[in-house]
N, C-alpha and C. Protein backbone atom coordinates (compact mmCIF):
# COMPACT_ATOMS: atom_id res chain seq x y z
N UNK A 1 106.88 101.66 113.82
CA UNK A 1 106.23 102.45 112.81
C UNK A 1 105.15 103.36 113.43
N UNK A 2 104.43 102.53 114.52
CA UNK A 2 103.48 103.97 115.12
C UNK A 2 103.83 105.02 115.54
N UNK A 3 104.98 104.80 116.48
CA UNK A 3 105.70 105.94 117.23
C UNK A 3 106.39 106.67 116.16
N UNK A 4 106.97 106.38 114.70
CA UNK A 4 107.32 107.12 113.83
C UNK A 4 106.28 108.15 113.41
N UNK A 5 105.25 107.42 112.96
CA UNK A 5 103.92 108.08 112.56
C UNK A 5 103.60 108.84 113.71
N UNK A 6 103.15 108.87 114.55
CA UNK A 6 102.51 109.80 115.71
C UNK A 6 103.49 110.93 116.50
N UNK A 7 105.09 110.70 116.23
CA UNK A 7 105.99 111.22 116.10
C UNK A 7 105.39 113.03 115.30
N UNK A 8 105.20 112.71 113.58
CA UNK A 8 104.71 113.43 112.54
C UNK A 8 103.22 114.33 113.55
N UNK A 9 102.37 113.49 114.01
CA UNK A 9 101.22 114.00 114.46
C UNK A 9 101.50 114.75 115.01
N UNK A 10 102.20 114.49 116.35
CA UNK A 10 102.69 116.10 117.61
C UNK A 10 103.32 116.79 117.04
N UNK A 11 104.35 116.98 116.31
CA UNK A 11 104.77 118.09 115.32
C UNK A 11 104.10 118.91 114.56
N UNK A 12 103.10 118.56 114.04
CA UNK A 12 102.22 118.93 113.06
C UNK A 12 101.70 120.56 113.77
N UNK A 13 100.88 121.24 112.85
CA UNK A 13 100.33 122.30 113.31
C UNK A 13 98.90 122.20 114.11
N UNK A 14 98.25 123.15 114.84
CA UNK A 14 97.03 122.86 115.41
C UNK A 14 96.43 122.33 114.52
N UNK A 15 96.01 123.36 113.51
CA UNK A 15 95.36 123.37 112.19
C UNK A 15 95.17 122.11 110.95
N UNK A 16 96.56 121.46 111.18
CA UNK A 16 96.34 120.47 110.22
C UNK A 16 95.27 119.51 110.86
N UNK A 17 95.27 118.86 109.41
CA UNK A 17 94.12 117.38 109.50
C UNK A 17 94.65 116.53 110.50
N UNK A 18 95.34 115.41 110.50
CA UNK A 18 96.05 114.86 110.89
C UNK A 18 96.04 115.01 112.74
N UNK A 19 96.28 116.63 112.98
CA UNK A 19 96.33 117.01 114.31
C UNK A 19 94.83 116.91 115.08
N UNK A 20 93.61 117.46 114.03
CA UNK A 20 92.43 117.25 114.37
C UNK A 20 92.11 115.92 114.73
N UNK A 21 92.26 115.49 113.74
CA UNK A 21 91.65 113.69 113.87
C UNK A 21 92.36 112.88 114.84
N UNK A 22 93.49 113.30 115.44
CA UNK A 22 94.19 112.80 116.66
C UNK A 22 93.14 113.59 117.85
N UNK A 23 93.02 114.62 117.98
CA UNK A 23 92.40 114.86 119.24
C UNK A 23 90.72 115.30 118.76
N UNK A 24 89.95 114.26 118.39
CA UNK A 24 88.48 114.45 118.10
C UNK A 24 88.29 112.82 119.00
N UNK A 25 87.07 113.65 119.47
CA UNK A 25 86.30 112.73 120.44
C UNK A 25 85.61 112.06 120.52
N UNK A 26 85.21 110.56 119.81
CA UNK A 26 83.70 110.23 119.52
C UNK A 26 82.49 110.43 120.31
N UNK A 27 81.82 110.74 120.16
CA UNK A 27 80.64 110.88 121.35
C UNK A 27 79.76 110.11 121.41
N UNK A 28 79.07 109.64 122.61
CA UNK A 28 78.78 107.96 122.46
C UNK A 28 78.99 107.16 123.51
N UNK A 29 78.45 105.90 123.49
CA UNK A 29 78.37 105.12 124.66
C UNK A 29 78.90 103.91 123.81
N UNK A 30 79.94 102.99 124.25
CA UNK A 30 80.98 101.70 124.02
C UNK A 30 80.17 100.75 124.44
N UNK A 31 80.26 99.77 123.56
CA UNK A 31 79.06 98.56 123.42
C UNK A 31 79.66 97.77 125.07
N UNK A 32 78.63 96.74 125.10
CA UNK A 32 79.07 96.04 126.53
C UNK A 32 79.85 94.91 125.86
N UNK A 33 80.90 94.06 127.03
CA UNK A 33 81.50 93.24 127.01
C UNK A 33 83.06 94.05 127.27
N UNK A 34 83.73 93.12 126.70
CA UNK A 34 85.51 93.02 126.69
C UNK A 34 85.83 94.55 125.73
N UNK A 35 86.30 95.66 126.48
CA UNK A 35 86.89 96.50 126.20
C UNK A 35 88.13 96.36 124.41
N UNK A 36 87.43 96.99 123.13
CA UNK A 36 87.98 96.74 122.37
C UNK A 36 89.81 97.51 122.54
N UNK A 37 90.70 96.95 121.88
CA UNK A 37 92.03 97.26 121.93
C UNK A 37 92.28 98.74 121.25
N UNK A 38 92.52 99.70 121.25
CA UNK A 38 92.08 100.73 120.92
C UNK A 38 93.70 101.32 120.09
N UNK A 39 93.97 102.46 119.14
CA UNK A 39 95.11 102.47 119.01
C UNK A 39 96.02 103.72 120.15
N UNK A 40 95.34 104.09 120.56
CA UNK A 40 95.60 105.16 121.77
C UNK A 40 96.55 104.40 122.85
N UNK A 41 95.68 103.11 122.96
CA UNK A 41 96.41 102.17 123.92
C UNK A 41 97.49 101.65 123.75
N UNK A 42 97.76 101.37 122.49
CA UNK A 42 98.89 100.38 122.25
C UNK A 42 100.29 101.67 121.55
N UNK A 43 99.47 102.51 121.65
CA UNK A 43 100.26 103.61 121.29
C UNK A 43 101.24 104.12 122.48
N UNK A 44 100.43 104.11 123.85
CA UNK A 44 100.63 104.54 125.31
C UNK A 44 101.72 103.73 125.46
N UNK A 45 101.34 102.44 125.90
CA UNK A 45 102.15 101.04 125.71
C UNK A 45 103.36 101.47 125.19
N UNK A 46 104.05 101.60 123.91
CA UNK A 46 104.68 101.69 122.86
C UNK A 46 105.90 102.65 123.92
N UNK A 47 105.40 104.14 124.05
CA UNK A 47 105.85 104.80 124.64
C UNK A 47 106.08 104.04 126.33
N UNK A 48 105.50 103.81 126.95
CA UNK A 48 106.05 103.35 127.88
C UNK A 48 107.07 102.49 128.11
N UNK A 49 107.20 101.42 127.18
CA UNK A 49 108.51 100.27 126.70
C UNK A 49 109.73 101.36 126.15
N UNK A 50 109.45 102.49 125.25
CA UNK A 50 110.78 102.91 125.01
C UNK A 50 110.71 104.27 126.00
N UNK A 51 109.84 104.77 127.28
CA UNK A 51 110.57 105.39 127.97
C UNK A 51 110.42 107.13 127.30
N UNK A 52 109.35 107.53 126.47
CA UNK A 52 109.27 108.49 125.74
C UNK A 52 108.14 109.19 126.32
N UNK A 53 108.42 110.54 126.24
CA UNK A 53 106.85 111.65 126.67
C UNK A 53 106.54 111.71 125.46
N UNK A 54 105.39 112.20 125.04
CA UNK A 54 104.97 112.72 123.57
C UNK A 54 105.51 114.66 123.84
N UNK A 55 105.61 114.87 124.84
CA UNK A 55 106.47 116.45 124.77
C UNK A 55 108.03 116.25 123.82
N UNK A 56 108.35 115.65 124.12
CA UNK A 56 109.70 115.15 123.45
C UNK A 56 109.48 114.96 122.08
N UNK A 57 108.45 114.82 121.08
CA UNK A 57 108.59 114.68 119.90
C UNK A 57 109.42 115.76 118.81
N UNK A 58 109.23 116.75 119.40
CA UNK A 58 109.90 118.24 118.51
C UNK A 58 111.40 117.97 118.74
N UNK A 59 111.64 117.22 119.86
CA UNK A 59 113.41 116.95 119.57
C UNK A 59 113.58 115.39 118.46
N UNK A 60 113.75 115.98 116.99
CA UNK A 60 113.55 115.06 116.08
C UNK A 60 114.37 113.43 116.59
N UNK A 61 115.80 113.93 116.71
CA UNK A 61 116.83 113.19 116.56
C UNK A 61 116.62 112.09 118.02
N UNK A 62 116.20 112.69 119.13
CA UNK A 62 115.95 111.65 120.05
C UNK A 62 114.43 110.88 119.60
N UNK A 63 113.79 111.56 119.36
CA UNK A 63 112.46 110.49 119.08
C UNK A 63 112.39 109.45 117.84
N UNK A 64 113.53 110.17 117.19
CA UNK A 64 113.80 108.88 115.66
C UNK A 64 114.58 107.79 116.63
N UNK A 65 115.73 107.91 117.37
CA UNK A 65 116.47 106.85 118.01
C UNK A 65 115.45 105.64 118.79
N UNK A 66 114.64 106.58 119.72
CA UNK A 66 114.16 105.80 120.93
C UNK A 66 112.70 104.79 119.89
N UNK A 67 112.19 105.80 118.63
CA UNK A 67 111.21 105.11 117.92
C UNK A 67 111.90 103.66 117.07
N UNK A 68 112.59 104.25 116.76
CA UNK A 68 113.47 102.68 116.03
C UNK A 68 113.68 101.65 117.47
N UNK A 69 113.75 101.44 117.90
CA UNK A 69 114.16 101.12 119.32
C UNK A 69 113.06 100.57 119.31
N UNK A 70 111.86 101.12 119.70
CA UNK A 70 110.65 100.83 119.90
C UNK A 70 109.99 99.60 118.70
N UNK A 71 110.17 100.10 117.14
CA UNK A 71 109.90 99.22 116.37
C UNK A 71 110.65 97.82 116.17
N UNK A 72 111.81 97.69 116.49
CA UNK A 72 112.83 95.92 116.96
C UNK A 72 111.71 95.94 118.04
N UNK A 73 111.49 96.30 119.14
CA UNK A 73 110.85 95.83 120.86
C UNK A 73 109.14 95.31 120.15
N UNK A 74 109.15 95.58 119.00
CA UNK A 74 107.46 95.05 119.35
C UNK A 74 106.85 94.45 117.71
N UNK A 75 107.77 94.49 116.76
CA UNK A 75 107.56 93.47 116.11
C UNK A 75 107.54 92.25 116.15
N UNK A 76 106.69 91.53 115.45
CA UNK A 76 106.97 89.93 115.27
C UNK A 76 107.92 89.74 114.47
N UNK A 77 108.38 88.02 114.87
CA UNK A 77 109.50 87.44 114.26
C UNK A 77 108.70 86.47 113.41
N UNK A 78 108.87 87.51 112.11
CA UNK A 78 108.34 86.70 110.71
C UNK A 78 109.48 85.51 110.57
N UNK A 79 108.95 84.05 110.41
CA UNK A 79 109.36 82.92 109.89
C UNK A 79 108.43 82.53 108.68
């Protein structure tokens, strides 16, 4: 589902919302201790298991395949 969703984001126009709030920067200093899990990261991750650039998003039909792909590889097995 992320890689579906963030799929939508790189497509998007400069201009839209969506595109902003993906590349805005907090400014600021990160509290001390254990580095929180961030969604950038697990986003990276995501793409790295299915093998995807984010340049590749505008080719719809491969990034729907390899994203489904991606969502079986990293769900849990609800019991």
């Amino acid at each position: 589902m992320r890689l579906r969703c963030f799929g939508h984001v790189l497509r998007a126009t400069k201009q839209s919302v969506e595109k902003i709030a993906h590349e805005f920067g907090v400014p600021g200093k990160r509290p001390r201790g254990r580095p929180t899990q961030r969604w950038a990261d697990t986003l990276h991750k995501d793409l790295r298991i299915v093998g995807l650039h984010p340049d590749q998003a505008h080719e719809r039909s491969k990034w729907r395949l390899q994203s489904r792909t991606a969502d079986r590889a990293t769900t849990r097995d609800k019991r």
